[in-house]
Protein backbone atom coordinates (compact mmCIF):
# COMPACT_ATOMS: atom_id res chain seq x y z
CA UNK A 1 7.10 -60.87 8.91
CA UNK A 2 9.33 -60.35 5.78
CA UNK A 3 6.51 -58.39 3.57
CA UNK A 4 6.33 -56.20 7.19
CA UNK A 5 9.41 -55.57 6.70
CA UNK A 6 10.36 -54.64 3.21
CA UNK A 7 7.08 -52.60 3.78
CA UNK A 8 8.86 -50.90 6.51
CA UNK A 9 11.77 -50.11 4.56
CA UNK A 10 10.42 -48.67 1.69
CA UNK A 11 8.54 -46.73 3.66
CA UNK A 12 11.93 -45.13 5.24
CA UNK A 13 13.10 -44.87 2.13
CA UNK A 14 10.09 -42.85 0.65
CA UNK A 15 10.58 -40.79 3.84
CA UNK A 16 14.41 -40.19 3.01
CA UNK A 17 13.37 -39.68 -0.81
CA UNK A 18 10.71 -36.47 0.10
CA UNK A 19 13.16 -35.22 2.11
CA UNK A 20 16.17 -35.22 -0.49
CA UNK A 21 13.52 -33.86 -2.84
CA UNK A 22 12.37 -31.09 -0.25
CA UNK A 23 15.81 -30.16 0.58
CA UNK A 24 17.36 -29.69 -2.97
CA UNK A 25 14.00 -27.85 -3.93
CA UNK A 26 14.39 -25.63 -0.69
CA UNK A 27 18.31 -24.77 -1.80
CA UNK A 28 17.03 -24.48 -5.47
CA UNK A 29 14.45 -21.90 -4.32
CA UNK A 30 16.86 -19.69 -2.03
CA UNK A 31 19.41 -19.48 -5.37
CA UNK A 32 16.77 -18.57 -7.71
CA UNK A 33 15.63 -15.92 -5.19
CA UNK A 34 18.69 -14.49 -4.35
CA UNK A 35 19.61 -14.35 -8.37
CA UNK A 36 16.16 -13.08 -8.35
CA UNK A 37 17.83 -10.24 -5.92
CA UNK A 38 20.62 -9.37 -7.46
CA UNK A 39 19.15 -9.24 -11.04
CA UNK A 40 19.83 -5.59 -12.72
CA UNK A 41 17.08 -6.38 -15.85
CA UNK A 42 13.34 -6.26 -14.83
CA UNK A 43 12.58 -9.55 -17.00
CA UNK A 44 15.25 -11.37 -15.53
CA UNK A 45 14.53 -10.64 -11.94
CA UNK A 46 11.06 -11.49 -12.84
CA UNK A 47 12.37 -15.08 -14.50
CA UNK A 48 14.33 -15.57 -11.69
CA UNK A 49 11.44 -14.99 -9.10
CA UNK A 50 8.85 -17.36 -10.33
CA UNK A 51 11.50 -19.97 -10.11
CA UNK A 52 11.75 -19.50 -6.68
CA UNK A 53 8.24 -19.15 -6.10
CA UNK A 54 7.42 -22.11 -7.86
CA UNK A 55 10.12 -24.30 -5.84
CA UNK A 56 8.06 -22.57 -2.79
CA UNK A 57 10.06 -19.61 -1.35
CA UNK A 58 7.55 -17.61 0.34
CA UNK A 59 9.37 -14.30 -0.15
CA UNK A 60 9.75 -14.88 -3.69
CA UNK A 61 5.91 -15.06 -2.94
CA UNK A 62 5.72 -11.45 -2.17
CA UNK A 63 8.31 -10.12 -4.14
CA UNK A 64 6.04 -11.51 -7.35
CA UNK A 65 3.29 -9.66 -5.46
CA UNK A 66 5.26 -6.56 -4.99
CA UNK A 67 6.24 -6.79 -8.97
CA UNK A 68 3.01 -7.00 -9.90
CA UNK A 69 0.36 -5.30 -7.69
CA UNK A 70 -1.83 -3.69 -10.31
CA UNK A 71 -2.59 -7.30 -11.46
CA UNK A 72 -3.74 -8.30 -8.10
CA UNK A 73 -5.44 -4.74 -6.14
CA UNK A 74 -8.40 -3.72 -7.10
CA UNK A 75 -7.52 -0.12 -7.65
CA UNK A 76 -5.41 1.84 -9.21
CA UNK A 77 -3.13 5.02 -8.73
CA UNK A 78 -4.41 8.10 -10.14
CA UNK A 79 -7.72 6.24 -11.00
CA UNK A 80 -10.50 7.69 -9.11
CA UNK A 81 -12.89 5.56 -7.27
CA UNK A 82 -15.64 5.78 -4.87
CA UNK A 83 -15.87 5.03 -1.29
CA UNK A 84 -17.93 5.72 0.91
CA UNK A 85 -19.54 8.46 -0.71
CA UNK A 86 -16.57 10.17 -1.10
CA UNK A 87 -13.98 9.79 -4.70
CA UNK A 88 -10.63 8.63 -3.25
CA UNK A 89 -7.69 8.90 -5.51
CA UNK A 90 -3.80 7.98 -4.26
CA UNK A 91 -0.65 8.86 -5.69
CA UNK A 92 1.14 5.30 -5.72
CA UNK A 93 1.14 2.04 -3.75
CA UNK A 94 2.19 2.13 -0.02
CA UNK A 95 4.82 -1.19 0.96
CA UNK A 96 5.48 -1.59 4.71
CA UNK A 97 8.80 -1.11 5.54
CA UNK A 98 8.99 -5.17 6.80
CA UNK A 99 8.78 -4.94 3.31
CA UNK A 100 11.74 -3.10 2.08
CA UNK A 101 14.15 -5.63 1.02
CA UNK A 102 11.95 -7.25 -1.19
CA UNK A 103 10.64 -3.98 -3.08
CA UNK A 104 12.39 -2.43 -6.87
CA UNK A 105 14.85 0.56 -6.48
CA UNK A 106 11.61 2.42 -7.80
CA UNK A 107 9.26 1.14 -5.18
CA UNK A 108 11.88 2.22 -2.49
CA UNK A 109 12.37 5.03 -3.68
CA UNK A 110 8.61 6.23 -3.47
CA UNK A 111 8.35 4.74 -0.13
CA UNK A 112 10.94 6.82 0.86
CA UNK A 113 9.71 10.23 -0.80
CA UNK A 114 5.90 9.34 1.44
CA UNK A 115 7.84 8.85 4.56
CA UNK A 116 9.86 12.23 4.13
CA UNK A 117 6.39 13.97 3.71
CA UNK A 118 5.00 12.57 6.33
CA UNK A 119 8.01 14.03 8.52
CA UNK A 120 7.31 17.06 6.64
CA UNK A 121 10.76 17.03 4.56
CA UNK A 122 9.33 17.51 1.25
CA UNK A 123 5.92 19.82 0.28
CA UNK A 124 3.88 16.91 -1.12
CA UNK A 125 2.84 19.59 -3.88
CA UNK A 126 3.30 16.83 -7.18
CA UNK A 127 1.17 14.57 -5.60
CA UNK A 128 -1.52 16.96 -4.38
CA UNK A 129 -1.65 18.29 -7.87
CA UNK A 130 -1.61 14.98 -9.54
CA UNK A 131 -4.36 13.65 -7.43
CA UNK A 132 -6.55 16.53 -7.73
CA UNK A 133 -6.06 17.11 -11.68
CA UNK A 134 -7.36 13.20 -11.80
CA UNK A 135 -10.43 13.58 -9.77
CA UNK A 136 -10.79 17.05 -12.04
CA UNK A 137 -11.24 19.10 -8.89
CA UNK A 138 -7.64 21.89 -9.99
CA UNK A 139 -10.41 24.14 -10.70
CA UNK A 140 -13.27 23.59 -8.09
CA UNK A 141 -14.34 25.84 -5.40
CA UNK A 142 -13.50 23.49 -2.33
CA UNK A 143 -11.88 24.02 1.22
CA UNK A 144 -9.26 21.42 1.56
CA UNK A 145 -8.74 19.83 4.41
CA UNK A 146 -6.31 17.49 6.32
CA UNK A 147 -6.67 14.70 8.65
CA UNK A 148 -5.54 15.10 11.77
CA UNK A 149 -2.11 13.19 13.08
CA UNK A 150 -1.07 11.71 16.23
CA UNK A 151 0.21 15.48 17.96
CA UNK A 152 0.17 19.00 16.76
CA UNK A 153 3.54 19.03 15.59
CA UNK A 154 3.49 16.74 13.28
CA UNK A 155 0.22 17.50 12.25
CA UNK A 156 1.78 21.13 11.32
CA UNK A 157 5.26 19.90 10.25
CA UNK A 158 3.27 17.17 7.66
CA UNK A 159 0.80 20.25 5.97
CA UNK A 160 1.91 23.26 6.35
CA UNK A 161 4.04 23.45 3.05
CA UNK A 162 0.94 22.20 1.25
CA UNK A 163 -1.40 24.83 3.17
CA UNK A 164 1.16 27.57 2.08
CA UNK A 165 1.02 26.23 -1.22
CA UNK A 166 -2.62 26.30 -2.07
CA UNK A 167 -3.15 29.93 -0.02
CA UNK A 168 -0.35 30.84 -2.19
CA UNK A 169 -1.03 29.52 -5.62
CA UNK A 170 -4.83 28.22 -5.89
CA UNK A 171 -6.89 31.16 -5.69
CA UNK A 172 -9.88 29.12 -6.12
CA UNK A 173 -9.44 26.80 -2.80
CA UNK A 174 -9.33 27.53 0.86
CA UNK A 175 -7.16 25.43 3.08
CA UNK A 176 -8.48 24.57 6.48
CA UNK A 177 -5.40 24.23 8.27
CA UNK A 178 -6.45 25.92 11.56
CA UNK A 179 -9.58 24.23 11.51
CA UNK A 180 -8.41 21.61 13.21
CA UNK A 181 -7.56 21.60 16.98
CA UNK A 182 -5.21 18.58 18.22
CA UNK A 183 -5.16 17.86 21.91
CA UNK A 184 -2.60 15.30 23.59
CA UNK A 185 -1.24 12.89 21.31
CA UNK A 186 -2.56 9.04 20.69
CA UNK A 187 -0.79 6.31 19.11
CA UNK A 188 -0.15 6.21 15.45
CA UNK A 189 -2.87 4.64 13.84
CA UNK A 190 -0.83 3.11 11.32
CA UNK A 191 0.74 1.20 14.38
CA UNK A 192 -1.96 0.44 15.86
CA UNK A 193 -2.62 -3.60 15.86
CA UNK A 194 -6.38 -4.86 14.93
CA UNK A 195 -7.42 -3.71 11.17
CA UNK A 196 -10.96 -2.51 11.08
CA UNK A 197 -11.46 -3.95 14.47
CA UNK A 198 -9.01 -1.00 16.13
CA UNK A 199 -10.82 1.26 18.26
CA UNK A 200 -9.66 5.08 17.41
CA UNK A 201 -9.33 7.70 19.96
CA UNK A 202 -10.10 11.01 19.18
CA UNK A 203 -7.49 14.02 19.83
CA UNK A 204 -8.68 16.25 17.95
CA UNK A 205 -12.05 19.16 17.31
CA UNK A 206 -13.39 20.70 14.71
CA UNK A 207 -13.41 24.22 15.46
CA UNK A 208 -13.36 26.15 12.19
CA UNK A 209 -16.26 26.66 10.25
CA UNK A 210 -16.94 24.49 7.52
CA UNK A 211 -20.77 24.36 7.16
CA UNK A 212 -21.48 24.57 3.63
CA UNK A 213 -18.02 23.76 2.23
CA UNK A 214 -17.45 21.43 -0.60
CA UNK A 215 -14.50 19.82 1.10
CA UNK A 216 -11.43 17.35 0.10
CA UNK A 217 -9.42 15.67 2.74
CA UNK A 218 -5.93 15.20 2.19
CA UNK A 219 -3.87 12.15 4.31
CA UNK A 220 -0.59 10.25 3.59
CA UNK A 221 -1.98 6.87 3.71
CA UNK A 222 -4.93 4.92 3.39
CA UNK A 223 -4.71 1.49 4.88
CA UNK A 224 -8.27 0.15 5.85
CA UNK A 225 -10.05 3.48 5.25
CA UNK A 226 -11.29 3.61 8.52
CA UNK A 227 -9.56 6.68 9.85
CA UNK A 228 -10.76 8.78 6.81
CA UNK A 229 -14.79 7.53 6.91
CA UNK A 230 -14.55 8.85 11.31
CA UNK A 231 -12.90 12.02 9.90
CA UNK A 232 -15.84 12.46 7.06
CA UNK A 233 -18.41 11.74 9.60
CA UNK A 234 -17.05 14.26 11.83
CA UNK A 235 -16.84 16.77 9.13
CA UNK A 236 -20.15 16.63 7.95
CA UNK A 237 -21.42 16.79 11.43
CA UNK A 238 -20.46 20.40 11.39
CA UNK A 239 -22.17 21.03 7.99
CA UNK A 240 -19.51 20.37 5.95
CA UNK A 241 -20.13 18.21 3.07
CA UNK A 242 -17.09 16.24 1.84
CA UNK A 243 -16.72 15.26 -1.50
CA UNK A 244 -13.20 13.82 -2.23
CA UNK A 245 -9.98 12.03 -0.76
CA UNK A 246 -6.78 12.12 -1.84
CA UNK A 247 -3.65 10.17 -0.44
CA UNK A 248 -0.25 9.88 -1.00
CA UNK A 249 -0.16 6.21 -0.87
CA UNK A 250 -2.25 3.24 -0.66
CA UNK A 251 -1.26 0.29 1.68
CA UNK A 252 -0.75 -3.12 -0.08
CA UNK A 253 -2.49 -6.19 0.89
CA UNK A 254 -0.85 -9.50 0.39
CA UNK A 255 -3.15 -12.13 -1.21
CA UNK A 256 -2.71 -15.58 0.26
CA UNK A 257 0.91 -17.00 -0.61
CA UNK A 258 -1.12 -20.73 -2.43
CA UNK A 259 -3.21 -18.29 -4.75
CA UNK A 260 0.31 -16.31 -5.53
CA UNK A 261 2.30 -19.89 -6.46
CA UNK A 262 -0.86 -21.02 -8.64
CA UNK A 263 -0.64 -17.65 -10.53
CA UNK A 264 2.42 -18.05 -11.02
CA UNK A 265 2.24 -21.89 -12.11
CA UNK A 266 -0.31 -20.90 -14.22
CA UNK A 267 1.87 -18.54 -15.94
CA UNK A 268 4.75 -20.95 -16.33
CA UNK A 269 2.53 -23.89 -17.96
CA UNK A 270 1.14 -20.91 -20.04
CA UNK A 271 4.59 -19.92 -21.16
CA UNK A 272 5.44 -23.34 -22.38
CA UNK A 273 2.73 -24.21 -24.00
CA UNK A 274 3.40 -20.92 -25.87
CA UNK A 275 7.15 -22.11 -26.41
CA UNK A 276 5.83 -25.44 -27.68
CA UNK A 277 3.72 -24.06 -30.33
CA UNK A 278 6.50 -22.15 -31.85
């Protein structure tokens, strides 16, 4: 009866124990996170994050994602690659706006500058250029295209500054605009819930003619590529044979939050064994 019960109670008090220890390491987590915030220097915001990752914040999680993407995607901007028999290129990485307060000035700042040209604020002319001198196609014969948006209006309001651009200043491209007819509007396919399993409807014809053409698409952002690979599809079902992609932005994906804290582990035992040595 006694061993049950000094059995018992150290049980409680291993119970009581974990849960100081959880608590202190929660509140330890939440400073080093919000110091993480608040930090003005790169390194120490960096410091200040793997802290709080390591004491298990899952937003500190992301944030060490967000800080270090090209470590953890598979592609770069302004490095083409193939897919799907096309070469993509895209100007920078695309954050979701859930995102926001977890992103650099920097990374705010571009997600901004893509959501004003998609509302057709600001030509989009630096990162057509930039995209198409890294794919080498500034001096290619090609008709440039651009994939279609939820209505007509904004389909018009998103281009048109880049169609008056290259009818104005790249002699050696057509832009096919008008080839495009868009019907009724459908739901934005960056809202739409499902991933690759998301069922697009169609609003939109091909009615110029494009058989032939060496063509480039243009878009503002690729997420799981499937809305560009219907649009190629569709192209070349008219003749036209399409080449290249180019996007303003490239959505994120968010690796799995226990591979992110054993990075990061991994680069704090790393750190101190290279403090040791010294």
């Amino acid at each position: 009866m006694l061993a049950r019960l000094v059995f018992t109670l150290l049980c409680v008090l291993v119970c009581i124990l974990f849960y100081v220890i959880g608590f202190w390491r929660k509140k330890a987590g939440d400073a080093a996170f919000a110091a993480a915030r608040t930090a003005i220097d790169e390194k120490e915001r960096d410091q200040y994050c793997r802290l709080s990752v390591l004491a298990g914040n899952r937003n500190a999680c992301r944030m060490f994602f967000f800080s270090h993407t090209d470590i953890y995607e598979n592609h770069q901007p302004l490095k083409p690659y193939s897919f799907r028999g096309m070469k993509v290129t895209f100007y920078g990485y695309y954050y979701p706006a859930r995102h926001e307060k977890l992103l650099s000035n920097r990374q705010r700042m571009f997600c901004h500058a893509l959501f004003r040209f998609k509302d057709g604020e600001i030509h989009g002319v630096r990162f057509f250029k930039s995209c198409m001198e890294a794919q080498h196609l500034e001096e290619e014969n090609l008709h440039v295209m651009f994939m279609p948006c939820s209505s007509r209006e904004k389909y018009i309001r998103r281009f048109r500054r880049l169609d008056e651009y290259i009818s104005t200043h790249c002699p050696q491209m057509t832009s096919g605009l008008n080839d495009v007819v868009i019907t009724g509007t459908r739901e934005s396919l960056h809202k739409m819930k499902g991933g690759k399993k998301r069922i697009l409807k169609r609003n939109y014809s091909i009615t110029g003619d494009v058989e032939g053409k060496n063509i480039v698409i243009v878009d503002d952002v690729m997420t799981t590529g499937q809305s560009v690979s219907e649009y190629k599809k569709e192209i070349e079902r008219h003749g036209g044979r399409v080449t290249a992609a180019i996007f303003y932005g490239k959505t994120v994906e968010v690796p799995p939050l226990f591979l992110l804290r054993m990075h990061v582990l991994y680069i704090q035992v790393k750190c101190l064994l290279k403090t040791r040595k010294r």
